[in-house]
N, C-alpha and C. Protein backbone atom coordinates (compact mmCIF):
# COMPACT_ATOMS: atom_id res chain seq x y z
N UNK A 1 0.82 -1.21 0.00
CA UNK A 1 0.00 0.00 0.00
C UNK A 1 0.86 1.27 0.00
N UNK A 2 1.87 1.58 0.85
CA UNK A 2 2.87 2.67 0.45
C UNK A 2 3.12 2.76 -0.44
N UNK A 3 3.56 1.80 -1.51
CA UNK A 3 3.98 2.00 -2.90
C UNK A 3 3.42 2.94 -3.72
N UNK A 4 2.17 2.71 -3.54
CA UNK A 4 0.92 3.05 -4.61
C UNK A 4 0.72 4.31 -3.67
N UNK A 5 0.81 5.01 -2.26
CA UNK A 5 0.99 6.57 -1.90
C UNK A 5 1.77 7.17 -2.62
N UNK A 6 3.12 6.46 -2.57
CA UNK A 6 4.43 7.31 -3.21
C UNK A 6 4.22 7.20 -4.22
N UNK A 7 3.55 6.81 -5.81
CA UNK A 7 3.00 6.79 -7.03
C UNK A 7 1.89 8.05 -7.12
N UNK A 8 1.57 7.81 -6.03
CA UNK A 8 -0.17 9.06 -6.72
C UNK A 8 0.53 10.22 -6.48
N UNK A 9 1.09 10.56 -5.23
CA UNK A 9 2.31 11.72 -4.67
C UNK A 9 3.25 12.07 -5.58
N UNK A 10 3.88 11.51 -6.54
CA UNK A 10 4.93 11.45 -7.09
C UNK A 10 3.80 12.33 -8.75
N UNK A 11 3.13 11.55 -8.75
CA UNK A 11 2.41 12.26 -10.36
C UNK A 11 1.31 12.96 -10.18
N UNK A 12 1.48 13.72 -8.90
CA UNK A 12 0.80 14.57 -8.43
C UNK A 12 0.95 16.03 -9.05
N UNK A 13 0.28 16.97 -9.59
CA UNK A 13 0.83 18.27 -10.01
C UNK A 13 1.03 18.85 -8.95
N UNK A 14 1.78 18.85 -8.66
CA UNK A 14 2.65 20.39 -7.71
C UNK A 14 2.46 21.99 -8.08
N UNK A 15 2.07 22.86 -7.73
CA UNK A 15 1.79 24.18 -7.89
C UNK A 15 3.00 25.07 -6.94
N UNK A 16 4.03 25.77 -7.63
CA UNK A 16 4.96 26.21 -6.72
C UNK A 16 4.63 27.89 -7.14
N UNK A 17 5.13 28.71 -6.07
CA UNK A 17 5.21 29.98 -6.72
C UNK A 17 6.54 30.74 -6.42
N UNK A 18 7.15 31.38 -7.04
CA UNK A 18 8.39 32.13 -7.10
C UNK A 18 8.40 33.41 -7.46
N UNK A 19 9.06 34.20 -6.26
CA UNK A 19 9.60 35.71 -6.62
C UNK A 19 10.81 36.14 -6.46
N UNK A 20 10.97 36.77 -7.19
CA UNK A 20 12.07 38.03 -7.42
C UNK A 20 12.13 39.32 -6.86
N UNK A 21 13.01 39.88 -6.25
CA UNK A 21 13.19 40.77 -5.64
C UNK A 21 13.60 41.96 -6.77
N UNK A 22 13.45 42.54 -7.20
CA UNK A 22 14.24 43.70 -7.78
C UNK A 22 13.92 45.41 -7.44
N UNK A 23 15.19 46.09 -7.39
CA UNK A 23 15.41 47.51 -6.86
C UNK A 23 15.53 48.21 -8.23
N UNK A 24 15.02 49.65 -8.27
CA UNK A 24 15.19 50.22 -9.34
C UNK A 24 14.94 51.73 -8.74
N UNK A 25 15.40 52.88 -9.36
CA UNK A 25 15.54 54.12 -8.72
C UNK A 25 14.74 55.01 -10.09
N UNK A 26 13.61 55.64 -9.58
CA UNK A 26 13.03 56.63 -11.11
C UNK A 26 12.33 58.04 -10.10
N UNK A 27 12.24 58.89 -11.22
CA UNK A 27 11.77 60.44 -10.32
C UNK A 27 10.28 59.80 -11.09
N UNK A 28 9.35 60.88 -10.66
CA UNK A 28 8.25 61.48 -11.36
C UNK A 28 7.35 62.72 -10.21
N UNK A 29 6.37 62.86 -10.94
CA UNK A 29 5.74 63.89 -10.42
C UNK A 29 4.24 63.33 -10.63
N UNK A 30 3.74 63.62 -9.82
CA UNK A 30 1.74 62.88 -9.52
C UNK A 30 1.48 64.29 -10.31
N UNK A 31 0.66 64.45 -11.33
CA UNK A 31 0.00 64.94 -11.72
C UNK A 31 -1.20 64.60 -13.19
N UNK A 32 -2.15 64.89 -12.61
CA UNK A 32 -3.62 64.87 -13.79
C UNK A 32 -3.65 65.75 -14.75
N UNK A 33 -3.40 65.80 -16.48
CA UNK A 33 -3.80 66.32 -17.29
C UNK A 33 -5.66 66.94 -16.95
N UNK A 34 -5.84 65.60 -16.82
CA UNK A 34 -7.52 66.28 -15.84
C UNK A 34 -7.86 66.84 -15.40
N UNK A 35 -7.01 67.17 -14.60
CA UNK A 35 -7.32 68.08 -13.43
C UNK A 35 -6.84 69.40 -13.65
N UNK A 36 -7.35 70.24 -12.91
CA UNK A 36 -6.89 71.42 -12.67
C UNK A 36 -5.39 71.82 -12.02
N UNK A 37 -4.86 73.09 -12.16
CA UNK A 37 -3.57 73.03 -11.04
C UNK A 37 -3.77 72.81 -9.66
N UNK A 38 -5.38 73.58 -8.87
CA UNK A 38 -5.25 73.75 -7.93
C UNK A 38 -6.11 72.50 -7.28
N UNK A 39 -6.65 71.44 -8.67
CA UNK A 39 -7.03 69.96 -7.96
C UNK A 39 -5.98 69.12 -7.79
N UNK A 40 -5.07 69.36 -8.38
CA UNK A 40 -3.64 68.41 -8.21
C UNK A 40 -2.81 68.80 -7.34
N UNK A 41 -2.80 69.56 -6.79
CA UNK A 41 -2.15 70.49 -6.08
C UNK A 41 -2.74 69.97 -4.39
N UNK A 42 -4.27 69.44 -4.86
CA UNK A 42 -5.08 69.13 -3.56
C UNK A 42 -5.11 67.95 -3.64
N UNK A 43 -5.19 67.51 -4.18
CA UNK A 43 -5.03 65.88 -4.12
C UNK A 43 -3.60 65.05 -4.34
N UNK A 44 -2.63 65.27 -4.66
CA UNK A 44 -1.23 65.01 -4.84
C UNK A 44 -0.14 65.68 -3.48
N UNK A 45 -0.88 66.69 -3.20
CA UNK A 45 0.32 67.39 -2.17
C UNK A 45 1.56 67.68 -2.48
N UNK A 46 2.53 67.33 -1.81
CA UNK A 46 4.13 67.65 -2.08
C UNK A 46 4.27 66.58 -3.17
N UNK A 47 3.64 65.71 -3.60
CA UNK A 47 3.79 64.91 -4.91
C UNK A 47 3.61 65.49 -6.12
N UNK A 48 2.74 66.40 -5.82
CA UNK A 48 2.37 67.28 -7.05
C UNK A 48 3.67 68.36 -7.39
N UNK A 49 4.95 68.07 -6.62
CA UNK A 49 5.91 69.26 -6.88
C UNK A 49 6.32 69.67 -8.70
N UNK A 50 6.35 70.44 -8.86
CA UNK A 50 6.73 70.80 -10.51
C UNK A 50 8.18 70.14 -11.12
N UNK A 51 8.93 69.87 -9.91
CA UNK A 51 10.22 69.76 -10.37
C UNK A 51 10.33 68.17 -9.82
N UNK A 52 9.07 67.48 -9.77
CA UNK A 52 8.98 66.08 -9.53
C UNK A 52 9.82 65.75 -8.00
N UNK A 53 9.81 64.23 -8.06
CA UNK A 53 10.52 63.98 -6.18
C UNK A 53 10.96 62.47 -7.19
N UNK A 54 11.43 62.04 -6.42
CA UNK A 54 12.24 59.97 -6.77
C UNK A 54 11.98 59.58 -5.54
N UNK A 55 12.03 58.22 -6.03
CA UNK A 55 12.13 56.48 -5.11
C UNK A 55 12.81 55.73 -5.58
N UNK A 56 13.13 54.58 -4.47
CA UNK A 56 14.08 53.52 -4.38
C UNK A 56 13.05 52.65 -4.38
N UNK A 57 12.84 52.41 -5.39
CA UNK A 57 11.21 51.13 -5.44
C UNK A 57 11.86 50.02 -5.63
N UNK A 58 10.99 49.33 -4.70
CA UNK A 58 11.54 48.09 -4.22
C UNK A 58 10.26 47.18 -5.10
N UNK A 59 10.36 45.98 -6.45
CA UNK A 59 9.29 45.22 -6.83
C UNK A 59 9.68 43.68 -6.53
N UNK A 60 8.20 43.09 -6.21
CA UNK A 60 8.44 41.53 -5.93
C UNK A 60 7.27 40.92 -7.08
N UNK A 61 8.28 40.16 -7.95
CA UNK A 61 7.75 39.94 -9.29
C UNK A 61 7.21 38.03 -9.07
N UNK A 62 5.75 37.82 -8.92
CA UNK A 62 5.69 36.59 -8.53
C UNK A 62 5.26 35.85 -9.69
N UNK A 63 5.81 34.69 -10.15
CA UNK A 63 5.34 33.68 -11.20
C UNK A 63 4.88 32.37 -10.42
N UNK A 64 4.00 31.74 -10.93
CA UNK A 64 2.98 30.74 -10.60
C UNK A 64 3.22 29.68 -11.63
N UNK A 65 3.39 29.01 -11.45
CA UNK A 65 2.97 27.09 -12.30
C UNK A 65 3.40 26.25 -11.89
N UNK A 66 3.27 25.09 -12.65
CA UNK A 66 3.80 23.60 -11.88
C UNK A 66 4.81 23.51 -12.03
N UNK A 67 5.14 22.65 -10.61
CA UNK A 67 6.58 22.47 -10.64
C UNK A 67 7.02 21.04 -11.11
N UNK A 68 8.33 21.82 -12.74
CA UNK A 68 8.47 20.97 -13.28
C UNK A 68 9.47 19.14 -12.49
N UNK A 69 8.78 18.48 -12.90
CA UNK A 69 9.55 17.11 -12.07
C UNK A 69 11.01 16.70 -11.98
N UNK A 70 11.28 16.98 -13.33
CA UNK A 70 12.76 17.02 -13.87
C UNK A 70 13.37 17.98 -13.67
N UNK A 71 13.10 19.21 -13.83
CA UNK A 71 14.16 20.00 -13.02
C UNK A 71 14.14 20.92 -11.93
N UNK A 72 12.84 20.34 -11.43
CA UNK A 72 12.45 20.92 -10.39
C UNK A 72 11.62 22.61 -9.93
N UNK A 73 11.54 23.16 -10.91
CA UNK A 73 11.56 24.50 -10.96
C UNK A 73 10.22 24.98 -11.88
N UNK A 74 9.35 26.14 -10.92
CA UNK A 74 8.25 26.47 -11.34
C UNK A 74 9.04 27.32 -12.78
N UNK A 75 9.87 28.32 -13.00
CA UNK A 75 10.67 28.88 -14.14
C UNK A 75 11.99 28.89 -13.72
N UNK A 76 13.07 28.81 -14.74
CA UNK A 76 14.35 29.12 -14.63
C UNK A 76 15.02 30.67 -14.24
N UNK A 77 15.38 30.74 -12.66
CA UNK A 77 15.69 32.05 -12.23
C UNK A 77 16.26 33.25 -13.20
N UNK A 78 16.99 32.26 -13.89
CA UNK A 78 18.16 33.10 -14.67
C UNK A 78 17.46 33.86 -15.67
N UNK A 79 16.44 32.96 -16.34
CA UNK A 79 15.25 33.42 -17.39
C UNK A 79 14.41 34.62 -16.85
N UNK A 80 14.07 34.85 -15.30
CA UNK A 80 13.20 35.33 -14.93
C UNK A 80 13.71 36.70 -14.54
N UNK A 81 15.05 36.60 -13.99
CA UNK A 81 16.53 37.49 -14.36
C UNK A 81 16.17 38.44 -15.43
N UNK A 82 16.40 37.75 -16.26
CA UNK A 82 16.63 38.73 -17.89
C UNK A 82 15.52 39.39 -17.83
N UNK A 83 13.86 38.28 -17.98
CA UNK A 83 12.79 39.37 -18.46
C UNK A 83 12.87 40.34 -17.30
N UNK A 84 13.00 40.52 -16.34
CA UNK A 84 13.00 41.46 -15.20
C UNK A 84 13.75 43.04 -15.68
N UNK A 85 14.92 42.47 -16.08
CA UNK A 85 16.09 43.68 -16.53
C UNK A 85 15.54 44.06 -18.02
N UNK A 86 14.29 43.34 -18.87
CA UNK A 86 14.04 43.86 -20.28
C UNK A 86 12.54 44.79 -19.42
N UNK A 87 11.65 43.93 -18.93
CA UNK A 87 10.73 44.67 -18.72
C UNK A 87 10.37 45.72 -17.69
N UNK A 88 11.77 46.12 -16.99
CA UNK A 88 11.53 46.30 -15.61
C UNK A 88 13.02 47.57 -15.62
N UNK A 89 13.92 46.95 -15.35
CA UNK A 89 15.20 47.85 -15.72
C UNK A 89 15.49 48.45 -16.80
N UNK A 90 15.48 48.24 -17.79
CA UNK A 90 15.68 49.09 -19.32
C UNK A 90 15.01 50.06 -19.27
N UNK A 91 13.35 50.23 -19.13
CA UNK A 91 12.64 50.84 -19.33
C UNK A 91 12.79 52.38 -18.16
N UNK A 92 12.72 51.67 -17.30
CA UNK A 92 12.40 52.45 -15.64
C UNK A 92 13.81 52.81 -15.01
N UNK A 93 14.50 52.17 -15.08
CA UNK A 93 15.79 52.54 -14.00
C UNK A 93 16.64 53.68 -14.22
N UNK A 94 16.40 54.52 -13.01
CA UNK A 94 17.14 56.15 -13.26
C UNK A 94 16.14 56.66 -14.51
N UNK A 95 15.08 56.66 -14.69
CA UNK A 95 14.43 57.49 -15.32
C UNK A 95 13.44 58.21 -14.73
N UNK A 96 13.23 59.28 -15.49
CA UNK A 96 12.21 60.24 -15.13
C UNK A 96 10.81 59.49 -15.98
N UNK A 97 9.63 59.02 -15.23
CA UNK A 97 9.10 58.36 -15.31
C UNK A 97 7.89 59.30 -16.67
N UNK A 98 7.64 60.48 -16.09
CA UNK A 98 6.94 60.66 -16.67
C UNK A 98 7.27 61.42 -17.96
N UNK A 99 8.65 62.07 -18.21
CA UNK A 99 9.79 62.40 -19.37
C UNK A 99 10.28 61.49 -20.25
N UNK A 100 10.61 59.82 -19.87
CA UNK A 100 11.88 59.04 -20.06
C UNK A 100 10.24 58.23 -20.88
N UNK A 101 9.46 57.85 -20.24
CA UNK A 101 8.72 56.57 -20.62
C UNK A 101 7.47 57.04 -21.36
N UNK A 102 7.27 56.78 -22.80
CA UNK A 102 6.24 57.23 -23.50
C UNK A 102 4.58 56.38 -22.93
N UNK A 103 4.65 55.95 -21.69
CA UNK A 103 3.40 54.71 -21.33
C UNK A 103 2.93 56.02 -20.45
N UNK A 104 4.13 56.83 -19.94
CA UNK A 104 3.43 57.79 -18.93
C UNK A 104 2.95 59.03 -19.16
N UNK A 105 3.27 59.63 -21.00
CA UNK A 105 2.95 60.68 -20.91
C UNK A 105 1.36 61.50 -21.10
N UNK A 106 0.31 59.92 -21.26
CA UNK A 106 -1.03 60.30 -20.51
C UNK A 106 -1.50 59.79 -19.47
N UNK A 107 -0.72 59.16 -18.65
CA UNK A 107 -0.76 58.01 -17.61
C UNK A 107 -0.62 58.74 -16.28
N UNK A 108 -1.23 59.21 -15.52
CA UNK A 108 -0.58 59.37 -14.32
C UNK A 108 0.21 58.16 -13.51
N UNK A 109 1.60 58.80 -13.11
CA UNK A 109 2.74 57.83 -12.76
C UNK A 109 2.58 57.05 -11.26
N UNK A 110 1.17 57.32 -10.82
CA UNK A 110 1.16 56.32 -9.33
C UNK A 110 1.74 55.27 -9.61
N UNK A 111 2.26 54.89 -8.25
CA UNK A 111 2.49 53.32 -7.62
C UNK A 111 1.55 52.66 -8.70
N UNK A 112 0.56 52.47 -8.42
CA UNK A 112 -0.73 51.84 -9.06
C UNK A 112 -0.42 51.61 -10.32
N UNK A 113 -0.19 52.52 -11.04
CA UNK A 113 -0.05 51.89 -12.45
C UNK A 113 1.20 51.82 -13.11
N UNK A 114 2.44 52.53 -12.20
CA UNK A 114 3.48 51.52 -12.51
C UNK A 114 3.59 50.17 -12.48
N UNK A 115 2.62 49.81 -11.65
CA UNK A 115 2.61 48.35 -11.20
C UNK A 115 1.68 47.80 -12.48
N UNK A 116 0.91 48.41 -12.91
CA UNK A 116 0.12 47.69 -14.35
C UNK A 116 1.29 47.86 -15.81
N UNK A 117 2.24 49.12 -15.48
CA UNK A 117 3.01 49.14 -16.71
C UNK A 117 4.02 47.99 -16.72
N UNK A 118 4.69 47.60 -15.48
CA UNK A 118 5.23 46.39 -15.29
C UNK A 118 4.58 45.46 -15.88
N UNK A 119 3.39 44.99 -15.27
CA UNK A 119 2.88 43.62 -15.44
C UNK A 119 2.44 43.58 -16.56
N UNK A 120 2.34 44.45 -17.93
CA UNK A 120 2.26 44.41 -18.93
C UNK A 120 2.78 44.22 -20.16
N UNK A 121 4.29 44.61 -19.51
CA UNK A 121 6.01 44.63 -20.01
C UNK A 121 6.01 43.28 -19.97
N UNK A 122 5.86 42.92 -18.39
CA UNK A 122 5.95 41.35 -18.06
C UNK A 122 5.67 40.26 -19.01
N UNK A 123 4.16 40.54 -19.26
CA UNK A 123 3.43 39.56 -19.79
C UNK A 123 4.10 39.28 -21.53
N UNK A 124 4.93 40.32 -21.72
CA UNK A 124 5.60 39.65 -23.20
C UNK A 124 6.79 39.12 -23.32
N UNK A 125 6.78 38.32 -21.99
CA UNK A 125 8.39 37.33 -21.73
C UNK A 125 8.14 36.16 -20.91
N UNK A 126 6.81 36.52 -20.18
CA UNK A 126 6.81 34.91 -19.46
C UNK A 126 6.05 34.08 -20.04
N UNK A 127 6.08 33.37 -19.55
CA UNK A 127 4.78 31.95 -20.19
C UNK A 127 3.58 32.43 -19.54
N UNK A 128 2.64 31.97 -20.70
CA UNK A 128 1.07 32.40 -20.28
C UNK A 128 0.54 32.17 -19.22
N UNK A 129 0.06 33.19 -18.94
CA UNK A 129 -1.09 32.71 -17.28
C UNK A 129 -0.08 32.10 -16.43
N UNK A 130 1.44 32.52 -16.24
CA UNK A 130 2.10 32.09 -15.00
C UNK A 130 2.24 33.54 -14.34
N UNK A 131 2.37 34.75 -14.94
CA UNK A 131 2.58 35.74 -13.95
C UNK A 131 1.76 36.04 -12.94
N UNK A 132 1.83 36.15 -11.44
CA UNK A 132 0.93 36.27 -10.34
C UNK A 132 0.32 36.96 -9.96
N UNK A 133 1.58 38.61 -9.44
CA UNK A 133 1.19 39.31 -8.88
C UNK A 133 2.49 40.29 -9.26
N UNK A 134 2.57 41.22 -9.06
CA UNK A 134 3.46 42.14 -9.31
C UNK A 134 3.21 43.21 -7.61
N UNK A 135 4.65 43.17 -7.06
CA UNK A 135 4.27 44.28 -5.60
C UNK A 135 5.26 45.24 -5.83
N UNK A 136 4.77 46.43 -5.72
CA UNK A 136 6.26 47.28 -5.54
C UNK A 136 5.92 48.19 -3.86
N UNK A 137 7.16 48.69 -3.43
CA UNK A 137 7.05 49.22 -2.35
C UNK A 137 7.46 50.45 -2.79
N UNK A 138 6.86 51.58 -2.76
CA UNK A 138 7.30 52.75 -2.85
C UNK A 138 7.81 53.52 -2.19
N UNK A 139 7.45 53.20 -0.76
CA UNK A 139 8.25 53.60 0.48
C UNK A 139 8.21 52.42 1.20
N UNK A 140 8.60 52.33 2.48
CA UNK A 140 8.54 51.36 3.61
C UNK A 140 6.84 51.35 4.04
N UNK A 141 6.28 52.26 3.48
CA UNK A 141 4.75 52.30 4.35
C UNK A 141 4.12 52.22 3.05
N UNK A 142 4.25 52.36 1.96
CA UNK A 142 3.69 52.18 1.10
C UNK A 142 3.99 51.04 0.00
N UNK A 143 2.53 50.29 -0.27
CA UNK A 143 3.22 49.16 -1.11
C UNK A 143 1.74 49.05 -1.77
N UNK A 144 1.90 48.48 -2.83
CA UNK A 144 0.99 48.25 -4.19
C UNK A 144 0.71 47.03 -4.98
N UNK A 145 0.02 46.54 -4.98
CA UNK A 145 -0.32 44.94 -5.49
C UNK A 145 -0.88 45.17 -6.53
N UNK A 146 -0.84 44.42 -7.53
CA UNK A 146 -1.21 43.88 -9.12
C UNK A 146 -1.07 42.76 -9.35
N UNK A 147 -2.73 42.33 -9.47
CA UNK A 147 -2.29 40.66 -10.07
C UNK A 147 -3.37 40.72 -11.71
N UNK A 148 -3.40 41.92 -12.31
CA UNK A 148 -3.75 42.06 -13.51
C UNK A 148 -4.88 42.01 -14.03
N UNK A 149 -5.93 41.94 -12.80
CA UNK A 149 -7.35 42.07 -12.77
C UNK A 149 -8.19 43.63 -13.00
């Protein structure tokens, strides 16, 4: 009877999930084409500065699927490496977010939808329907979830 546990266990699908840590440094400035000066001004605060502010954004890039039997691994780190530095570093790092990146210049540059411009970058390097969630921390008190819904 053990035999036949360690058989069903063994060709069992496994569901693993894996993240990545990555740091990246960009300015921008919170402001609404929408809005007025003195609604952005009220709703953005010192974010709304003219001459923009930066972060040390901290993202945790999560991929989802089975874990393969043979080599053990929901994706290959090294793979997950690269798309990170194509969709994530090239674009964003040391840039002025809302100057440097043509996604932002009708986009307001929140947390929020950096985190959708990521996971969008994302989605044209990983395998289908494995990307999870996308988190970035914008400060220590502030952090932002995207799982592409």
């Amino acid at each position: 009877m053990q035999e036949n546990v360690t058989t069903v266990s063994s060709e069992r699908c496994r569901i693993g999930y894996v993240t990545r840590v990555q740091s990246f440094s960009a300015c921008h400035r919170l402001h609404s084409k929408a809005l007025s000066d003195e609604e952005n001004k009220r709703i953005f605060g010192k974010c709304n500065n003219p001459n923009g502010h930066g972060h040390n954004y901290n993202v945790e890039i999560t991929v989802r699927g089975k874990i393969d039997p043979a080599t053990g691994m929901v994706i290959n780190i090294t793979d997950l490496k690269e798309y990170i530095e194509m969709a994530i570093m090239e674009p964003l790092d040391h840039k002025n977010l809302d100057k440097d990146v043509p996604y932002f210049a009708d986009v307001v540059s929140t947390t929020e939808n950096v985190a959708v411009f990521i996971w969008d970058n994302l989605l044209k390097f990983l395998p289908p329907n494995s990307l999870y969630e996308v988190k970035i921390h914008e400060t220590d008190k502030n952090i932002v979830a995207y799982r592409g819904e």
